[in-house]
Protein backbone atom coordinates (compact mmCIF):
# COMPACT_ATOMS: atom_id res chain seq x y z
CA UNK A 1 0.00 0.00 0.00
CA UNK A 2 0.61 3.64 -0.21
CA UNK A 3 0.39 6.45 1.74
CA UNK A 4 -2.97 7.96 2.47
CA UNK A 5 -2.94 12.03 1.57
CA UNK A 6 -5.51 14.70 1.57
CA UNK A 7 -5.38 17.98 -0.63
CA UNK A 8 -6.87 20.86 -2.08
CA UNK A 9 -5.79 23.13 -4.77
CA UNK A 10 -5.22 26.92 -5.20
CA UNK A 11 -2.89 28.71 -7.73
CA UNK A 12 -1.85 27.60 -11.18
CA UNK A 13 2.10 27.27 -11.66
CA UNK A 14 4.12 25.70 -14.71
CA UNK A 15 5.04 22.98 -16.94
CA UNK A 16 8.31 20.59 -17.87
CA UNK A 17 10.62 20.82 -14.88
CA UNK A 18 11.95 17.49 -13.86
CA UNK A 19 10.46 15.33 -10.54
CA UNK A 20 12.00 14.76 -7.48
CA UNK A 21 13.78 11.19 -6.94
CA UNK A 22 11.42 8.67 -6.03
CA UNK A 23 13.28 8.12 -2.59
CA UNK A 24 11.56 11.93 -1.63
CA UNK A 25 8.10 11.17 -1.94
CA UNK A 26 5.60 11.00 0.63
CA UNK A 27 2.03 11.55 1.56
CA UNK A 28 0.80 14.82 1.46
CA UNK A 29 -2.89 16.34 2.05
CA UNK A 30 -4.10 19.84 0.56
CA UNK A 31 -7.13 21.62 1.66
CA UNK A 32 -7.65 25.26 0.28
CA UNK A 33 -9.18 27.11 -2.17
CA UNK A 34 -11.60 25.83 -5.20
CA UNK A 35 -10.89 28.41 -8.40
CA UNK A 36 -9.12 26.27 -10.55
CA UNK A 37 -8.20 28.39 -13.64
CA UNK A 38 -6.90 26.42 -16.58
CA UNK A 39 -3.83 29.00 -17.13
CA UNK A 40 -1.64 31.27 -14.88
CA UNK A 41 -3.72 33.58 -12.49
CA UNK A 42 -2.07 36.47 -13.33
CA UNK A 43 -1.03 37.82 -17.29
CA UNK A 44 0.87 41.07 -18.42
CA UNK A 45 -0.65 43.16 -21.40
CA UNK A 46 1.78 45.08 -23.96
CA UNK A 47 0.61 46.73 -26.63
CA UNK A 48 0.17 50.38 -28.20
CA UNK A 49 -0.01 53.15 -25.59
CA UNK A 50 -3.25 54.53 -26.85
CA UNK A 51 -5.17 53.03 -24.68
CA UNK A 52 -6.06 49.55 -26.77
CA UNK A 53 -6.50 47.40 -23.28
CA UNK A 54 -9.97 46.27 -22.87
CA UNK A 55 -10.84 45.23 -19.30
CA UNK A 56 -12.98 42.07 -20.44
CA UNK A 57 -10.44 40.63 -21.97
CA UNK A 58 -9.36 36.93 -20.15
CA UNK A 59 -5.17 36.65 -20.91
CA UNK A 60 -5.15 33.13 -19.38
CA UNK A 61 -6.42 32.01 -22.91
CA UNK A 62 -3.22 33.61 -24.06
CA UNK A 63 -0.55 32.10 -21.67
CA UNK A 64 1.35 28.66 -22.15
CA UNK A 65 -0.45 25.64 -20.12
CA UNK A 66 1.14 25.63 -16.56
CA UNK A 67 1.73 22.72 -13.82
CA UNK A 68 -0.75 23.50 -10.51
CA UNK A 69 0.83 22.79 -7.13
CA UNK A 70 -1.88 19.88 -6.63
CA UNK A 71 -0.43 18.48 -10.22
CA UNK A 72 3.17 19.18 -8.87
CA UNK A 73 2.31 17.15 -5.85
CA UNK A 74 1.01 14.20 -7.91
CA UNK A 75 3.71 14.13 -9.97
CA UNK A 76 6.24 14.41 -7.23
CA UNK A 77 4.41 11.54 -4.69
CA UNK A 78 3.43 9.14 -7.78
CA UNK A 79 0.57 6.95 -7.96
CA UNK A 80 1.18 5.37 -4.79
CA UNK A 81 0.13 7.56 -2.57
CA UNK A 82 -3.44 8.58 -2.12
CA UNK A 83 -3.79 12.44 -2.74
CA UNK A 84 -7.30 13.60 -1.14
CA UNK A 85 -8.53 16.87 -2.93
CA UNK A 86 -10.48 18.92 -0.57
CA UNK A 87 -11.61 22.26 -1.26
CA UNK A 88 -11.12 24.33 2.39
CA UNK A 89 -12.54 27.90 0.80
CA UNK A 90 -12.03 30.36 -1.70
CA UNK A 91 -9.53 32.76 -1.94
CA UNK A 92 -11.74 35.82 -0.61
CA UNK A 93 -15.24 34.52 0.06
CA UNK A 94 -16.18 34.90 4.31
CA UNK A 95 -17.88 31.62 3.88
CA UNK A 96 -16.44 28.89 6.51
CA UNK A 97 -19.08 25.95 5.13
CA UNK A 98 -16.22 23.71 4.42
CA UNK A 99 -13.43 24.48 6.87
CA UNK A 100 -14.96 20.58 8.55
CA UNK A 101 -14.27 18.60 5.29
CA UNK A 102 -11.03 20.09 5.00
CA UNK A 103 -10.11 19.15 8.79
CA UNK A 104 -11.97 15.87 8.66
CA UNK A 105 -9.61 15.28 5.76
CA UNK A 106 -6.44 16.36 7.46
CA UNK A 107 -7.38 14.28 10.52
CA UNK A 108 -7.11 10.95 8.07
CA UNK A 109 -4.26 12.06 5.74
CA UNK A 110 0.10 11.60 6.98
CA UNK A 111 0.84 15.27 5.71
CA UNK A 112 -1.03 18.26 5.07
CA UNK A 113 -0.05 20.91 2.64
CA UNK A 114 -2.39 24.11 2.74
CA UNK A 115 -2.07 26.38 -0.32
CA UNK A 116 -3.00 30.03 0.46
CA UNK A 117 -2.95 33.58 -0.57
CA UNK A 118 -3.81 36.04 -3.01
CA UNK A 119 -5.15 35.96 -6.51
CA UNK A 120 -2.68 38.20 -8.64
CA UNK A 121 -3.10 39.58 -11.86
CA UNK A 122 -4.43 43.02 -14.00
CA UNK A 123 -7.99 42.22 -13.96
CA UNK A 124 -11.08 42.40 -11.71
CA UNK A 125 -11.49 39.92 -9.19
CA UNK A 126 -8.17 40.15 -8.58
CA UNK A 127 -6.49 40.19 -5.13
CA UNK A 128 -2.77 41.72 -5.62
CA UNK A 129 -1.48 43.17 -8.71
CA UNK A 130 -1.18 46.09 -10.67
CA UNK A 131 -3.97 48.79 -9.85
CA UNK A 132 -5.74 46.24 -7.34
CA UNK A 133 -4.80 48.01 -4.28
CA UNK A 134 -5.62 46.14 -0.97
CA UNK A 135 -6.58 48.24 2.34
CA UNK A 136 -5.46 44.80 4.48
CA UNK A 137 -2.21 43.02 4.64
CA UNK A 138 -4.00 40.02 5.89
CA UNK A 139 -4.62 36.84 3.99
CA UNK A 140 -7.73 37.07 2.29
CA UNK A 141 -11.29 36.00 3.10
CA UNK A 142 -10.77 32.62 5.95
CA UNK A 143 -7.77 31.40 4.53
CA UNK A 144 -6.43 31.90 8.35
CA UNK A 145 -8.97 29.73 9.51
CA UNK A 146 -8.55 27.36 7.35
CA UNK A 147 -4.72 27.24 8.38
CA UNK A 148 -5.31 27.23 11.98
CA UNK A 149 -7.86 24.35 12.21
CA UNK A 150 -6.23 22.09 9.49
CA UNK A 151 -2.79 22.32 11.95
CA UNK A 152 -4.62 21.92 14.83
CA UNK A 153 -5.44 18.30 14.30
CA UNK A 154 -1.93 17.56 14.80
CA UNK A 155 -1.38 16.33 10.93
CA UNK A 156 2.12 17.76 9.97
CA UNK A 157 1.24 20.47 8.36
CA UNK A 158 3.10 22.47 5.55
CA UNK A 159 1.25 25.89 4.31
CA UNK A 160 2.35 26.94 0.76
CA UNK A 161 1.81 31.03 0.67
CA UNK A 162 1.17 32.37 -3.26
CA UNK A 163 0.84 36.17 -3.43
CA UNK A 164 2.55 39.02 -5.18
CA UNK A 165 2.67 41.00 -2.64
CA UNK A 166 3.88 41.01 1.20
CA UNK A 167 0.97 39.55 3.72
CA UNK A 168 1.07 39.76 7.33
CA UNK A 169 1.07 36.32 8.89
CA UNK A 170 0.98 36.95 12.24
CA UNK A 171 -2.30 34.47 12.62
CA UNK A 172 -1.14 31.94 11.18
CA UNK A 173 2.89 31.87 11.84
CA UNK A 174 2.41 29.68 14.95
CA UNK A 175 0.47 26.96 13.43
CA UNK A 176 2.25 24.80 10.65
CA UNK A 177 5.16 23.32 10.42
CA UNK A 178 6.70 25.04 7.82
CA UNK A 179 5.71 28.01 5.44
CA UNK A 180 6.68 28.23 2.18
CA UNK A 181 6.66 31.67 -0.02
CA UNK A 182 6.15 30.58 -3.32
CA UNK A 183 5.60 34.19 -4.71
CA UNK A 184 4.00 33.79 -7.90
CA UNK A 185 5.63 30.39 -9.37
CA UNK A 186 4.79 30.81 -12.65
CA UNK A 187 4.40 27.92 -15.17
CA UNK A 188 6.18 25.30 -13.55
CA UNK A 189 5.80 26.49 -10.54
CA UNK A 190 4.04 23.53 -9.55
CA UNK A 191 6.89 21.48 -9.82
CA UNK A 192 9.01 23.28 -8.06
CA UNK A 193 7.18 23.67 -5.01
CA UNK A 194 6.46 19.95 -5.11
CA UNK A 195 10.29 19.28 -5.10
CA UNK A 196 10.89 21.76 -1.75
CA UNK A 197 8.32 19.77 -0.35
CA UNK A 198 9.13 16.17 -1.66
């Protein structure tokens, strides 16, 4: 058998790195947020000066297909461990509804990893970024919460941070094992956080 894991996803990353020996791998768990785009979260827009951006335009149809830290992870752990996807709560939203399944999950998994932050990019709906200006330096919506009660069930827990900008942790510092600043990881992204971890 293999190892019994738990997880939720949160932030795109990118593709084609190489994995981590399989010596490294482990069980791993990931409760967080449920926006899954199907490109980067974030996109810069050249072009002429004259004012030619239009504000409904979506430039994750534009960007190169990335590796997500949940695909990292599965990559990285291979198929025999067990990685349980549980959505915790979305990046912004005050809703706590599924903080339980998350913990229930962590309770049963070896390893959690918690993927947090901020949504970056240029367009609304956007968290951090250019011209999305934030009045808090706190993570966003429960994302604390969801930190604090996933640790609390005494899983090891690793929280993987994704923001483009600086966030004030001081509610959740005490709580995991480990944080890891991932920044914005970019296409393969997802692989590389896998390999810190793994």
């Amino acid at each position: 058998g293999g190892h019994r894991c738990s997880g939720s996803w949160h932030h795109a990353a990118w593709p084609g790195a190489i994995p981590p020996s399989a010596s490294r791998r482990q069980g791993v768990q990931l409760p967080t947020t449920t926006e899954r785009p199907a490109r980067s979260q974030h996109a810069v827009a050249a072009g002429q000066h004259e004012g030619a951006f239009d504000p409904n335009l979506d430039f994750r149809t534009c960007l190169p297909p990335t590796v997500t830290i949940l695909d990292g992870i599965r990559e990285a752990v291979g198929a025999a461990t067990e990685i349980v996807h549980v959505p915790g709560c979305d990046i912004e939203d005050p809703d706590t509804g599924r903080l339980d399944e998350a913990v229930e999950a962590a309770r049963g998994a070896d390893a959690a990893v918690v993927v947090v932050g901020c949504r970056s990019g240029l367009l609304k709906g956007y968290s951090s970024g250019e011209a999305n200006d934030s009045a808090s330096l706190r993570l966003p919506g429960v994302q604390s919460d969801l930190v604090r009660r996933v640790a609390a069930t005494g899983t090891p827990t690793a929280v993987v941070l994704i923001s483009g900008r600086i966030l004030a942790l001081s509610e959740i510092v005490d709580s995991p094992a480990a944080i890891l600043q991932a920044w914005i990881p970019g296409q393969e992204g997802g692989r590389a956080v896998a390999d810190v971890l793994f």
